[in-house]
Protein backbone atom coordinates (compact mmCIF):
# COMPACT_ATOMS: atom_id res chain seq x y z
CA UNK A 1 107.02 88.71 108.74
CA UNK A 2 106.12 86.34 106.15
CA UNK A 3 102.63 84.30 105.98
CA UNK A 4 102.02 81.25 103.76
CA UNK A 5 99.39 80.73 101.12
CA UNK A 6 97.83 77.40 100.46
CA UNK A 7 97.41 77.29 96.49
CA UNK A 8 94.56 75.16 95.13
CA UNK A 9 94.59 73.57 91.97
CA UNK A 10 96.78 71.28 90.38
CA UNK A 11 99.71 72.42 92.28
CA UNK A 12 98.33 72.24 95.81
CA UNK A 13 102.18 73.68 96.99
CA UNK A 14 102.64 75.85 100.07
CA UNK A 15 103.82 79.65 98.56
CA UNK A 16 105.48 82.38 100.33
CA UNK A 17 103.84 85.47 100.76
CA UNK A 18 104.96 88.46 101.77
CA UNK A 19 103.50 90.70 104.39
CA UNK A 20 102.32 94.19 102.92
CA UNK A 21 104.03 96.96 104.42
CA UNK A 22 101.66 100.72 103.67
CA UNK A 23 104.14 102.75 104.05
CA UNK A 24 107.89 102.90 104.62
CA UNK A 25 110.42 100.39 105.80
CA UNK A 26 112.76 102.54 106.64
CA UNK A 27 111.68 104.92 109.75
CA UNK A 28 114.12 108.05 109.98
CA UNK A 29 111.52 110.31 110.63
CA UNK A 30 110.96 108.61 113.83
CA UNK A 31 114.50 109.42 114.17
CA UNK A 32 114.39 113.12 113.56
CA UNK A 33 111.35 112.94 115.91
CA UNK A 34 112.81 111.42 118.84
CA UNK A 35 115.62 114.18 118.50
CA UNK A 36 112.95 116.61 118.58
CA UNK A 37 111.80 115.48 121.65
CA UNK A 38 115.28 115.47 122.92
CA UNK A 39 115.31 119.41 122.74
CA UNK A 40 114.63 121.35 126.30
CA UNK A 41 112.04 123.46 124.88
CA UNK A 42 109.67 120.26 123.53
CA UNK A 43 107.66 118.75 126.31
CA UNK A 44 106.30 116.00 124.28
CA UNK A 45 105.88 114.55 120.14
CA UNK A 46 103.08 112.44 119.04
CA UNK A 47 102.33 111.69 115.15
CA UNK A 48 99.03 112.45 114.18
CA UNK A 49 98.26 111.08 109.96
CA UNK A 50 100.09 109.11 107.99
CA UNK A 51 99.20 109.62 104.54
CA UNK A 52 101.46 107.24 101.68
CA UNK A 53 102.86 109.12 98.89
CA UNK A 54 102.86 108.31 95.02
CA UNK A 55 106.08 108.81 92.58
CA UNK A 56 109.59 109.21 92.53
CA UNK A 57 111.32 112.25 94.05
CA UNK A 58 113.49 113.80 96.71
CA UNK A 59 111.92 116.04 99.41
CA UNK A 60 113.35 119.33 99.53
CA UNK A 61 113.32 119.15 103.38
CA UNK A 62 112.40 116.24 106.08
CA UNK A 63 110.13 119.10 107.64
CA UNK A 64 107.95 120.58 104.92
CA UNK A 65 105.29 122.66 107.12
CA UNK A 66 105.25 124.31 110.39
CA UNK A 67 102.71 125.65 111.99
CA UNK A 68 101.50 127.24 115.34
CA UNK A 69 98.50 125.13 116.97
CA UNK A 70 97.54 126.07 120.81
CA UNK A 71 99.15 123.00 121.99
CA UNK A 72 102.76 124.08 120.12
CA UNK A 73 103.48 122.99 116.98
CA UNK A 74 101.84 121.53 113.77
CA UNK A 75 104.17 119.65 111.44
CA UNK A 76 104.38 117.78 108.67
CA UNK A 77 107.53 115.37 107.77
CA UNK A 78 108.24 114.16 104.24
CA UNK A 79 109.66 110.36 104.48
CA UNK A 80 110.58 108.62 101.79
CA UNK A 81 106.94 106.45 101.07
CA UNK A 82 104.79 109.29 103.21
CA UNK A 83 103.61 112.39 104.35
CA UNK A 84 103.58 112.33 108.27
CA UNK A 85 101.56 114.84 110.37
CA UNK A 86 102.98 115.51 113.77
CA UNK A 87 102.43 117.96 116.87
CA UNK A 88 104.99 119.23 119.29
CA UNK A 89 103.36 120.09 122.47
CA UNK A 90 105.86 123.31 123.56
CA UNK A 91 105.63 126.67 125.16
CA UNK A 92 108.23 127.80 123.43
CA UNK A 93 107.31 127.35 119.55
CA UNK A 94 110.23 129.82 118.53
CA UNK A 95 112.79 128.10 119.73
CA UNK A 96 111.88 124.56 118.57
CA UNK A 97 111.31 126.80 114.75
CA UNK A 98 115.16 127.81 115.49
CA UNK A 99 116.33 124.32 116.37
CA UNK A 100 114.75 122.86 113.16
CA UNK A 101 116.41 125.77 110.90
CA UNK A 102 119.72 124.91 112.45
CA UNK A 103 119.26 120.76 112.05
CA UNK A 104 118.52 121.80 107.84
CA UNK A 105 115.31 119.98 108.98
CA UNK A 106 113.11 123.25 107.21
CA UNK A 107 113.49 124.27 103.42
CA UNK A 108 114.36 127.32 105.40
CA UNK A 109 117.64 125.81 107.46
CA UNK A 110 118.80 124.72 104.15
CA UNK A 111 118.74 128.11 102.81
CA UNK A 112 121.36 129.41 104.89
């Protein structure tokens, strides 16, 4: 999407602007989550916070926390420009855990 800018002054031109994007471009983790809520186990995925991230640097895993909330799962998802909260409502927590492991999706997965 790209807006224009009227300058003022002596050059009076029309200038391209370009539309801020906050976090990433590029959405894989809605990806990963939409084969998430692919598995059998998962009855539904909704992101929660979306919080940008400073510096350079690989993750060493998409899926950097897990936790067990009431409603399922608690995650959190590295992208490349964020750190993405998410919940997986389940009733079966242990199997989405193994699913994740077995996708490399959890520093644990990628462990072996």
């Amino acid at each position: 999407m790209v807006s224009w800018l009227i300058r003022s002054g002596a050059e009076g031109r029309a200038v391209r602007r370009r539309t801020h994007h906050k976090h990433t471009s590029r959405k894989a983790y809605r990806r990963l989550l939409d084969r998430l809520a692919d598995h059998p186990a998962v009855h539904s995925v909704a992101t929660g916070r979306v919080t940008p991230r400073m510096g350079s640097g690989r993750p060493v895993a998409p899926i950097s926390k897990v936790r067990l909330v009431a409603s399922g799962l608690a995650i959190t998802i590295n992208a490349d420009g964020a750190i993405i909260d998410a919940y997986v409502v389940t009733d079966r927590p242990q199997e989405v855990i193994t699913f994740m492991g077995q996708q490399n999706w959890t520093a644990a997965g990628r462990r072996g």
